[in-house]
Protein backbone atom coordinates (compact mmCIF):
# COMPACT_ATOMS: atom_id res chain seq x y z
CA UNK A 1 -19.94 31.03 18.53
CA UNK A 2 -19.19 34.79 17.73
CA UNK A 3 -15.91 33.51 15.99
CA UNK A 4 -17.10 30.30 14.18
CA UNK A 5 -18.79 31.64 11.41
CA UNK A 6 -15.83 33.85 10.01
CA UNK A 7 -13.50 30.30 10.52
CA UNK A 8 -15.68 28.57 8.50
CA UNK A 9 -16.21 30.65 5.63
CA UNK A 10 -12.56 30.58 5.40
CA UNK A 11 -12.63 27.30 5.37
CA UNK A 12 -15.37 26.77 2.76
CA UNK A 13 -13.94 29.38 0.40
CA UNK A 14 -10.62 27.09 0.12
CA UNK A 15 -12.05 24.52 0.09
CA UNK A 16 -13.98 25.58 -3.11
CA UNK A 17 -10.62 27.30 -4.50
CA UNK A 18 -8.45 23.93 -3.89
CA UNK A 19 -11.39 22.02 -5.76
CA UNK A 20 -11.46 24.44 -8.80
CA UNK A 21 -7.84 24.04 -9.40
CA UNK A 22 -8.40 20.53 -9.59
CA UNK A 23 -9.92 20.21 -13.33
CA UNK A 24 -7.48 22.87 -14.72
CA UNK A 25 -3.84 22.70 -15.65
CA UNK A 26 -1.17 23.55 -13.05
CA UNK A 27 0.10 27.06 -12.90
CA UNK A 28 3.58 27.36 -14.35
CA UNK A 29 4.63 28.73 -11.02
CA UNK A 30 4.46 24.91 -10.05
CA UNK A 31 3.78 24.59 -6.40
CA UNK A 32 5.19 21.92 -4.73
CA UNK A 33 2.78 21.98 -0.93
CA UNK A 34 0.32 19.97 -2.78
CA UNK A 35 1.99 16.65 -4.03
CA UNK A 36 3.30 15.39 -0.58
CA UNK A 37 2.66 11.86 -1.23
CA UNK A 38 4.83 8.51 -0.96
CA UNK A 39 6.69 7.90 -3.61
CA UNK A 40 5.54 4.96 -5.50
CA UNK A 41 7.22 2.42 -8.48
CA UNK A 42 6.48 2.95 -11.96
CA UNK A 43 4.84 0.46 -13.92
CA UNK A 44 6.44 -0.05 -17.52
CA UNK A 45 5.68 -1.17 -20.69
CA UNK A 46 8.28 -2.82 -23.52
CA UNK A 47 8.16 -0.47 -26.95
CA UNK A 48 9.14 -1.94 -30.02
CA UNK A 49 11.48 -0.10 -31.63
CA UNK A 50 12.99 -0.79 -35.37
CA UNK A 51 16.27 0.15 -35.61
CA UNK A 52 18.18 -1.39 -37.91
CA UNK A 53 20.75 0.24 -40.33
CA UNK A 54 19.23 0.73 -44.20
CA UNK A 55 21.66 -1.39 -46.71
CA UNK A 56 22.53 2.68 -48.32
CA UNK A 57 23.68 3.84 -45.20
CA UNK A 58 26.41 0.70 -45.39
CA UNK A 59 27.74 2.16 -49.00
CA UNK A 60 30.89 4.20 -49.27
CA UNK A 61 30.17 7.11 -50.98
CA UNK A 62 31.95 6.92 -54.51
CA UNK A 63 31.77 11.03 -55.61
CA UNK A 64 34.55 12.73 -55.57
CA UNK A 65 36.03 15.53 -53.23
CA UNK A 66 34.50 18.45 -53.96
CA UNK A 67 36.77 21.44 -52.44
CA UNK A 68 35.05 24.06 -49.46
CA UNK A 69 35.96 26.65 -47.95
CA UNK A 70 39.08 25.72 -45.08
CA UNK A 71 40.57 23.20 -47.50
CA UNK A 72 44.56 23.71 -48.12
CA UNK A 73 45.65 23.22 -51.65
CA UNK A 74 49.38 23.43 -52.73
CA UNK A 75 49.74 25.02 -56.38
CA UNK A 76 52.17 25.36 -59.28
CA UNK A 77 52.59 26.00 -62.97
CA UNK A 78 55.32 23.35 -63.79
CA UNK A 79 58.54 24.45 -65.44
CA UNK A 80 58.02 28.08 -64.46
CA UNK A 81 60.29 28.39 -61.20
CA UNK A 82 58.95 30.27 -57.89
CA UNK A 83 55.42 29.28 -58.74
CA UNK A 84 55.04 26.76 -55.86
CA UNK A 85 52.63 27.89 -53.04
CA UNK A 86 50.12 26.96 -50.84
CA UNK A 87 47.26 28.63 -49.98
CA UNK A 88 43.60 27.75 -49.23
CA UNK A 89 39.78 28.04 -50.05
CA UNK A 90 38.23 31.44 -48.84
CA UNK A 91 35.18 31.76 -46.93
CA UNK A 92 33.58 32.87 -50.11
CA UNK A 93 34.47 29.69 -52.12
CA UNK A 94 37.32 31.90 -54.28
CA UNK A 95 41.18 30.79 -54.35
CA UNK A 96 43.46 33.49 -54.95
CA UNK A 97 46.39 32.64 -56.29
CA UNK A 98 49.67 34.26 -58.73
CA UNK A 99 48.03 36.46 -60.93
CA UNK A 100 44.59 35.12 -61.52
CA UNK A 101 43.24 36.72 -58.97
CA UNK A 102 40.14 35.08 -57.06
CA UNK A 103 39.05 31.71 -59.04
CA UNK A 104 36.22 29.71 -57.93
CA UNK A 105 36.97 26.19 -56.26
CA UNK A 106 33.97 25.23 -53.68
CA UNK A 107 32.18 23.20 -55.11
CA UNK A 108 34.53 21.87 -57.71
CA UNK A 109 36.93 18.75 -58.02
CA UNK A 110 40.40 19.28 -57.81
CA UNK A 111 40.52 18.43 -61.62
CA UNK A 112 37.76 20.82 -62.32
CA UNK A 113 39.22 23.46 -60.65
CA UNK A 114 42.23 23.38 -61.60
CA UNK A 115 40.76 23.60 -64.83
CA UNK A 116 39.22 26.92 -64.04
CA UNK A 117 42.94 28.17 -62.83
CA UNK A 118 44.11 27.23 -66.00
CA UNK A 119 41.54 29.15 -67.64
CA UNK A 120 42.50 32.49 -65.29
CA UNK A 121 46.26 32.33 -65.67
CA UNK A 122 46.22 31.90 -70.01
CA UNK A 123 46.06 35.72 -69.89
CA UNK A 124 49.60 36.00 -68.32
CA UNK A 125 51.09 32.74 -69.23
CA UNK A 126 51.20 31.09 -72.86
CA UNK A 127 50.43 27.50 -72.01
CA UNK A 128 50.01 27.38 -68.01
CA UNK A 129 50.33 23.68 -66.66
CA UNK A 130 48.25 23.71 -63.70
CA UNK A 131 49.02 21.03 -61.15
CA UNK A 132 46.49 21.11 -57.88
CA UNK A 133 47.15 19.02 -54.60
CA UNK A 134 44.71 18.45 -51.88
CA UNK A 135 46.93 19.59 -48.52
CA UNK A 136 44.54 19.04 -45.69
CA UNK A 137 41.13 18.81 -45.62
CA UNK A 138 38.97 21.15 -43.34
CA UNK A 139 35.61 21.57 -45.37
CA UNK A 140 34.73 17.92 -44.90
CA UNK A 141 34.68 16.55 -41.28
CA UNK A 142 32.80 14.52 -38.63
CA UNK A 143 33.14 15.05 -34.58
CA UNK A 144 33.64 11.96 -32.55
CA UNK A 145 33.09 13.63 -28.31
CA UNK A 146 32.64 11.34 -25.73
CA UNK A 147 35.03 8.30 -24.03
CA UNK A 148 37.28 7.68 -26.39
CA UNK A 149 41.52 8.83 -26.42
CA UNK A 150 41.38 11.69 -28.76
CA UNK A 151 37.66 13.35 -28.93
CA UNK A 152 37.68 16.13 -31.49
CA UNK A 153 36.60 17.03 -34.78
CA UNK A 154 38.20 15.26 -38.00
CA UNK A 155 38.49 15.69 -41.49
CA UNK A 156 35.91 13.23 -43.84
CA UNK A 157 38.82 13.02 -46.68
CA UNK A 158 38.09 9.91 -47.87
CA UNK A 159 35.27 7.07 -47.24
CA UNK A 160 35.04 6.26 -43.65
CA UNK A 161 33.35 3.64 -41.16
CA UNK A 162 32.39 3.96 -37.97
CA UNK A 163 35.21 1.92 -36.63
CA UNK A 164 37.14 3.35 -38.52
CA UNK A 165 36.48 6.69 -37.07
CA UNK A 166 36.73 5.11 -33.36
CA UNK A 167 40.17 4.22 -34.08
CA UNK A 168 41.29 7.29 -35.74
CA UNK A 169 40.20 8.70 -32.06
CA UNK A 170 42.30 6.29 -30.43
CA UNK A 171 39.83 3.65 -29.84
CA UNK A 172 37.04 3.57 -26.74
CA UNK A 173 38.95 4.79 -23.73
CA UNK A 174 39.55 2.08 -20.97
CA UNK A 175 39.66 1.89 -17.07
CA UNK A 176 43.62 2.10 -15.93
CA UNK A 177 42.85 -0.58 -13.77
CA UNK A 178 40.99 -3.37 -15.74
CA UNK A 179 41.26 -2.39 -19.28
CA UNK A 180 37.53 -3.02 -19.62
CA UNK A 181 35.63 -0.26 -22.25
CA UNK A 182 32.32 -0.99 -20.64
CA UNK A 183 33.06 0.61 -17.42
CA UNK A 184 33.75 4.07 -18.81
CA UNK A 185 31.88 4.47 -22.39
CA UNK A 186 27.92 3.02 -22.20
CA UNK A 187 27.63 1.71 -25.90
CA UNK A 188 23.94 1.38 -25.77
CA UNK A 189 23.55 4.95 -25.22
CA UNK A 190 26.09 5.97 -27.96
CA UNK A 191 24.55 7.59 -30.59
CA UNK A 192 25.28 9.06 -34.71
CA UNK A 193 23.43 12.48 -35.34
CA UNK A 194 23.07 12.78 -39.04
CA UNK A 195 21.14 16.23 -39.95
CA UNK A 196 19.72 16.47 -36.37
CA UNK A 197 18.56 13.03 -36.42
CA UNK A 198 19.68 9.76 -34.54
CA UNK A 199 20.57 7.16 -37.29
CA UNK A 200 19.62 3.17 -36.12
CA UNK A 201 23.39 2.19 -35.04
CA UNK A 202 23.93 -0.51 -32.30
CA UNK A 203 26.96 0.16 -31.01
CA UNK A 204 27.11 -2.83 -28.42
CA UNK A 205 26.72 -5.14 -31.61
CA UNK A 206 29.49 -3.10 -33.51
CA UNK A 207 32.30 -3.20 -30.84
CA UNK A 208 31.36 -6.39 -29.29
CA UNK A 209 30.03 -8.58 -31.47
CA UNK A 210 31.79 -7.17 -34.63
CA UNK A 211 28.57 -6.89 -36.19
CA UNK A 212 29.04 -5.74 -39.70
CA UNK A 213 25.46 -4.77 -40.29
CA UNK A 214 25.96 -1.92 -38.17
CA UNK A 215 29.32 -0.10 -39.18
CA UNK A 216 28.18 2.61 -41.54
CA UNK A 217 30.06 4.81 -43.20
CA UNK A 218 29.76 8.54 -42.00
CA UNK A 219 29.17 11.54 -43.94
CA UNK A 220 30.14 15.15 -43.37
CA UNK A 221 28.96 16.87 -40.31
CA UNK A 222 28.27 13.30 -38.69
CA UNK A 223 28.13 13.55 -34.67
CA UNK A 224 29.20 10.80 -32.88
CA UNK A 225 28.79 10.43 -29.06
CA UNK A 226 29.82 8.16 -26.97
CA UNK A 227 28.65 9.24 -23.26
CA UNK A 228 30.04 7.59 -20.12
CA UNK A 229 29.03 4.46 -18.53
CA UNK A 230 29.71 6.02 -15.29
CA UNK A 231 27.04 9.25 -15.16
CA UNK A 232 24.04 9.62 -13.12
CA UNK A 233 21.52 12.28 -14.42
CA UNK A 234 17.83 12.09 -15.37
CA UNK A 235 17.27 13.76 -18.51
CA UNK A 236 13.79 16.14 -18.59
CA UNK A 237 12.73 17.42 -21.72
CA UNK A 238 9.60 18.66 -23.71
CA UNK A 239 7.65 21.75 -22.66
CA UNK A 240 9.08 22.54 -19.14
CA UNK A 241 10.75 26.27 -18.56
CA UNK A 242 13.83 24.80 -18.22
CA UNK A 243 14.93 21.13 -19.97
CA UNK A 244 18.09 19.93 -18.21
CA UNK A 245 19.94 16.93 -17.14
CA UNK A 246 19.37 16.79 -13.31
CA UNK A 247 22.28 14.69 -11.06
CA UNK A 248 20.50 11.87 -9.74
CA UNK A 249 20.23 11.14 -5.59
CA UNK A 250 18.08 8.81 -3.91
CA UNK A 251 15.57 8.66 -3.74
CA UNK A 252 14.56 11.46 -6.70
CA UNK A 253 10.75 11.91 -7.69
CA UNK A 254 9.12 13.24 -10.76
CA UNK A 255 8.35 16.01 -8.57
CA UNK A 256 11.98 16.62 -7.84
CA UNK A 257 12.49 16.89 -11.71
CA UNK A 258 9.60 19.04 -11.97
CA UNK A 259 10.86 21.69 -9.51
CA UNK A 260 14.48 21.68 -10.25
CA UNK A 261 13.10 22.24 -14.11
CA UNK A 262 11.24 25.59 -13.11
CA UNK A 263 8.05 23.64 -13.67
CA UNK A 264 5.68 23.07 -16.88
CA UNK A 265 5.49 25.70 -18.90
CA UNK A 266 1.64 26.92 -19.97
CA UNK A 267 -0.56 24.65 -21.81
CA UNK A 268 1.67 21.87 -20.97
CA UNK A 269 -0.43 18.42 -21.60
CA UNK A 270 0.18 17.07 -18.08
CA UNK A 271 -2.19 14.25 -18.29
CA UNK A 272 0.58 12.13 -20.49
CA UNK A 273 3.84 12.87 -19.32
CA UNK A 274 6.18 9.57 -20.54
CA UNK A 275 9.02 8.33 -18.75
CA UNK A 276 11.29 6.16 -20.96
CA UNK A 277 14.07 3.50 -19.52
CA UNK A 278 16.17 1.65 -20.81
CA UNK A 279 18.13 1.60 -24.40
CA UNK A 280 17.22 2.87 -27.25
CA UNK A 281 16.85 -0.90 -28.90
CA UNK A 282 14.67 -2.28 -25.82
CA UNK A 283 12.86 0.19 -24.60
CA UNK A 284 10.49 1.04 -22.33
CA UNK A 285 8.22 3.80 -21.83
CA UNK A 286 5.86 4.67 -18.65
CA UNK A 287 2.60 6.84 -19.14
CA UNK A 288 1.96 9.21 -15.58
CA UNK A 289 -0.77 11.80 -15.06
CA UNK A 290 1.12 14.56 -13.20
CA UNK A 291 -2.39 16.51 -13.07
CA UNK A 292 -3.84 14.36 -10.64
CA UNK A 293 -0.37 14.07 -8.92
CA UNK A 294 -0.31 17.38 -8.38
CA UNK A 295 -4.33 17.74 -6.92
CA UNK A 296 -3.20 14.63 -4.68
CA UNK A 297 -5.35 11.99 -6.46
CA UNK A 298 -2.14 10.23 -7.82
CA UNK A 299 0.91 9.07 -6.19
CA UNK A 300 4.30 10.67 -6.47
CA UNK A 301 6.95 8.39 -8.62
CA UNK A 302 10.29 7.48 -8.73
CA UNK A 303 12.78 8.09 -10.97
CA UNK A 304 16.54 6.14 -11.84
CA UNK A 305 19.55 7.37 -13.25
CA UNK A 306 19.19 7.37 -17.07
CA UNK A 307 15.40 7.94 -17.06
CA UNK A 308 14.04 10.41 -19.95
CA UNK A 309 11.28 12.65 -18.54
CA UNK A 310 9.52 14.13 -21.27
CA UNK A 311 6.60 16.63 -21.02
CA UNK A 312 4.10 17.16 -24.42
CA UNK A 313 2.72 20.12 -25.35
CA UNK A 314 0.13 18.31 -26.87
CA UNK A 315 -2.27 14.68 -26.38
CA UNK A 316 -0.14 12.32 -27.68
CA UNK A 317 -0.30 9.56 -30.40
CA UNK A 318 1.05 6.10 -31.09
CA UNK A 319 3.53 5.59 -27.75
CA UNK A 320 6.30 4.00 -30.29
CA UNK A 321 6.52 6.85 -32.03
CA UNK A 322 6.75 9.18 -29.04
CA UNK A 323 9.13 7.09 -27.72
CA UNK A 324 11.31 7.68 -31.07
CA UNK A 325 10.92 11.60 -30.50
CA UNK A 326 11.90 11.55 -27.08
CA UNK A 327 14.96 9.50 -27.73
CA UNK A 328 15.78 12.07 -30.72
CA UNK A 329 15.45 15.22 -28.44
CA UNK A 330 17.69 13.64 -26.02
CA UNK A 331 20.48 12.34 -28.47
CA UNK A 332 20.62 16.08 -29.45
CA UNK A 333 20.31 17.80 -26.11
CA UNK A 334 23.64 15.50 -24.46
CA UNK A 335 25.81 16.13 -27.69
CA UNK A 336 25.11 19.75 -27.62
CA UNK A 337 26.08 19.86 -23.93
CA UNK A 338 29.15 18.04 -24.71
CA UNK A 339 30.24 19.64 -27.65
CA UNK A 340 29.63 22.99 -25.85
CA UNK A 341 31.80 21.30 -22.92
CA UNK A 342 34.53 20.42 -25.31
CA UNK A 343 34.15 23.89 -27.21
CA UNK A 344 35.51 25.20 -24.20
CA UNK A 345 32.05 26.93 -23.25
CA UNK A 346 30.59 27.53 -19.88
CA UNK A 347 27.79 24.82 -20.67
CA UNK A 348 25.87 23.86 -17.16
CA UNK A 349 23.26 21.21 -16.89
CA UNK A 350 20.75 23.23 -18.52
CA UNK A 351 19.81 22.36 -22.12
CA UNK A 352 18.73 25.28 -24.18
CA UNK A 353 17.39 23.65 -27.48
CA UNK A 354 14.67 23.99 -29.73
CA UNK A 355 12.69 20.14 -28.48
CA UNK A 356 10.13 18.80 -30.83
CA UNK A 357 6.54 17.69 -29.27
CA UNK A 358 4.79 14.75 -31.26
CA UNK A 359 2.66 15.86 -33.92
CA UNK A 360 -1.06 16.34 -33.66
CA UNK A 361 -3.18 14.26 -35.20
CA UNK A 362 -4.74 14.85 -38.39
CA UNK A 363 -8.10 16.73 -38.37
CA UNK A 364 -11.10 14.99 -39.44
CA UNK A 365 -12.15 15.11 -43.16
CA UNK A 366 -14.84 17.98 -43.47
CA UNK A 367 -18.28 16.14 -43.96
């Protein structure tokens, strides 16, 4: 009896710590003894999802070229020999050319800024004849990464589709063995970034189906991604301490993801964490409380290969909307780790990138 009363303080005291930590947040830290549980299916729900190409984004531009910096001209003053030369647009916008020293030309048509050079060279020449030609375009371009022949960056010289751009990279690469596209580049994944947002482009109904409703015409600094068919990662994003693309094994939990991702970071909503599947025209989205996962209330889930883990800072709002953000953050995060990879940079699976949360709601009205 001497020793029973020590024992059992111990025990009480945490058993009164353990139940403390059950109405607060998890530690950062993220400790994994607690959620030894049996893995259980997750139970989804379809999201309705409007993506359909607007009728402008299926207009070729009509402006003309306007010159930037990169952009190789070839110039002469006709009928005055040994004036032929090429040269190009300076990082500061300026052409320097013969005798007129630096002349503006970003910004300008080739008209216009020839033009200007005309202007320049009047003070050494009586009546200069300025003729301007357009070389190669660098100023203007789009990158096409991914499974196809020839991923790389090209120029945007003239008004250009999306299957257009496809072919100029050689088409969608193919299996040496079958021919078959859909074994090594997953169209419903594929993606156009257009100022850091995904644009509404089914691929499987471009490439397949011809579907003309979908073959927009790019603009510069378009990213186009085409991932492979044949990868097996789940993707975890949001407010974790370190968002990555993790290689999938069976069987893989959300706690897996959870660990391998340095755990939540603090203030990390917990209660909401959504698990997307599927495309990003037929979604679907799963809601799981890794808060009581964690206190051993809930059951531990399983992931698949493609799943989207993503972890709000925040409550969150109308699920089709979150669903929208989390495909957004995602389409960013894998063309930033390709275009690293194809940079030639030492990119690993982890995904340093600003990632939006949904917004909070709007407060109340004051009364």
């Amino acid at each position: 009896m001497s020793h029973s009363f020590p024992l059992l303080t111990r025990f009480l005291f945490v058993t009164l710590l353990f139940s403390g930590c059950r109405e607060r947040i998890p530690n950062p830290s993220f400790d994994l003894r607690q959620p030894n549980l049996t893995a259980k299916e997750l139970s989804f729900s379809r999201v309705k999802m409007n993506r359909k190409p607007s009728p402008d984004l299926l207009i070729a531009p009509d402006e003309a070229y306007l010159l930037g910096p990169g952009d190789v001209l070839e110039i002469e003053i006709s009928e005055i020999p040994g004036t032929l030369a090429r040269t190009f647009v300076m990082p500061d916008g300026l052409v320097y050319y013969n005798l007129a020293g630096g002349v503006k030309a970003e910004g300008l048509t080739q008209k216009q800024f020839a033009e200007q050079l005309t202007i320049a060279l009047k003070k050494d020449y009586a009546r200069p004849v300025v003729n301007v030609s357009l070389v190669e375009v660098k100023s203007r371009r789009f990158s096409l990464l991914g499974r196809v022949f020839k991923p790389g960056i090209y120029p945007l010289r003239q008004p250009t589709t999306l299957l257009e751009a496809i072919s100029q990279a050689g088409g969608l690469y193919t299996s040496a063995f079958s021919g078959q596209t859909e074994e090594l580049a997953d169209l419903s994944k594929s993606v156009v970034i257009r100022d850091g947002k995904v644009l509404p482009v089914n691929f499987e109904k471009l490439v397949k189906n011809g579907d003309a409703s979908q073959n927009i015409y790019l603009r510069h600094n378009d990213y186009v991604y085409i991932p492979s068919s044949t990868s097996s990662t789940v993707l975890v994003l949001g407010a974790v301490a370190n968002p990555q693309a993790i290689g999938h094994r069976e069987p893989m939990t959300l706690i897996d993801c959870m660990a391998q991702c340095r755990g939540p970071v603090k203030g990390a909503y917990l209660k909401q964490i959504v698990v997307v599947r599927g495309t990003m025209d037929k979604p679907q989205a799963a809601l799981v409380d890794l808060q009581e996962i964690l206190v051993g209330r809930a059951t531990n889930v399983l992931l698949e290969p493609g799943d989207i883990v993503f972890v709000p800072k925040r409550p969150l709002g109308l699920l089709e909307t979150t669903v929208e953000l989390v495909f957004q953050d995602a389409a960013r995060a894998l063309a930033l780790a390709e275009g690293t990879r194809f940079a030639g940079g030492n990119q690993g699976p982890v995904l340093t990138i600003p990632l939006s949360s949904p917004p909070p709601a709007p407060a109340p009205p004051p009364p």
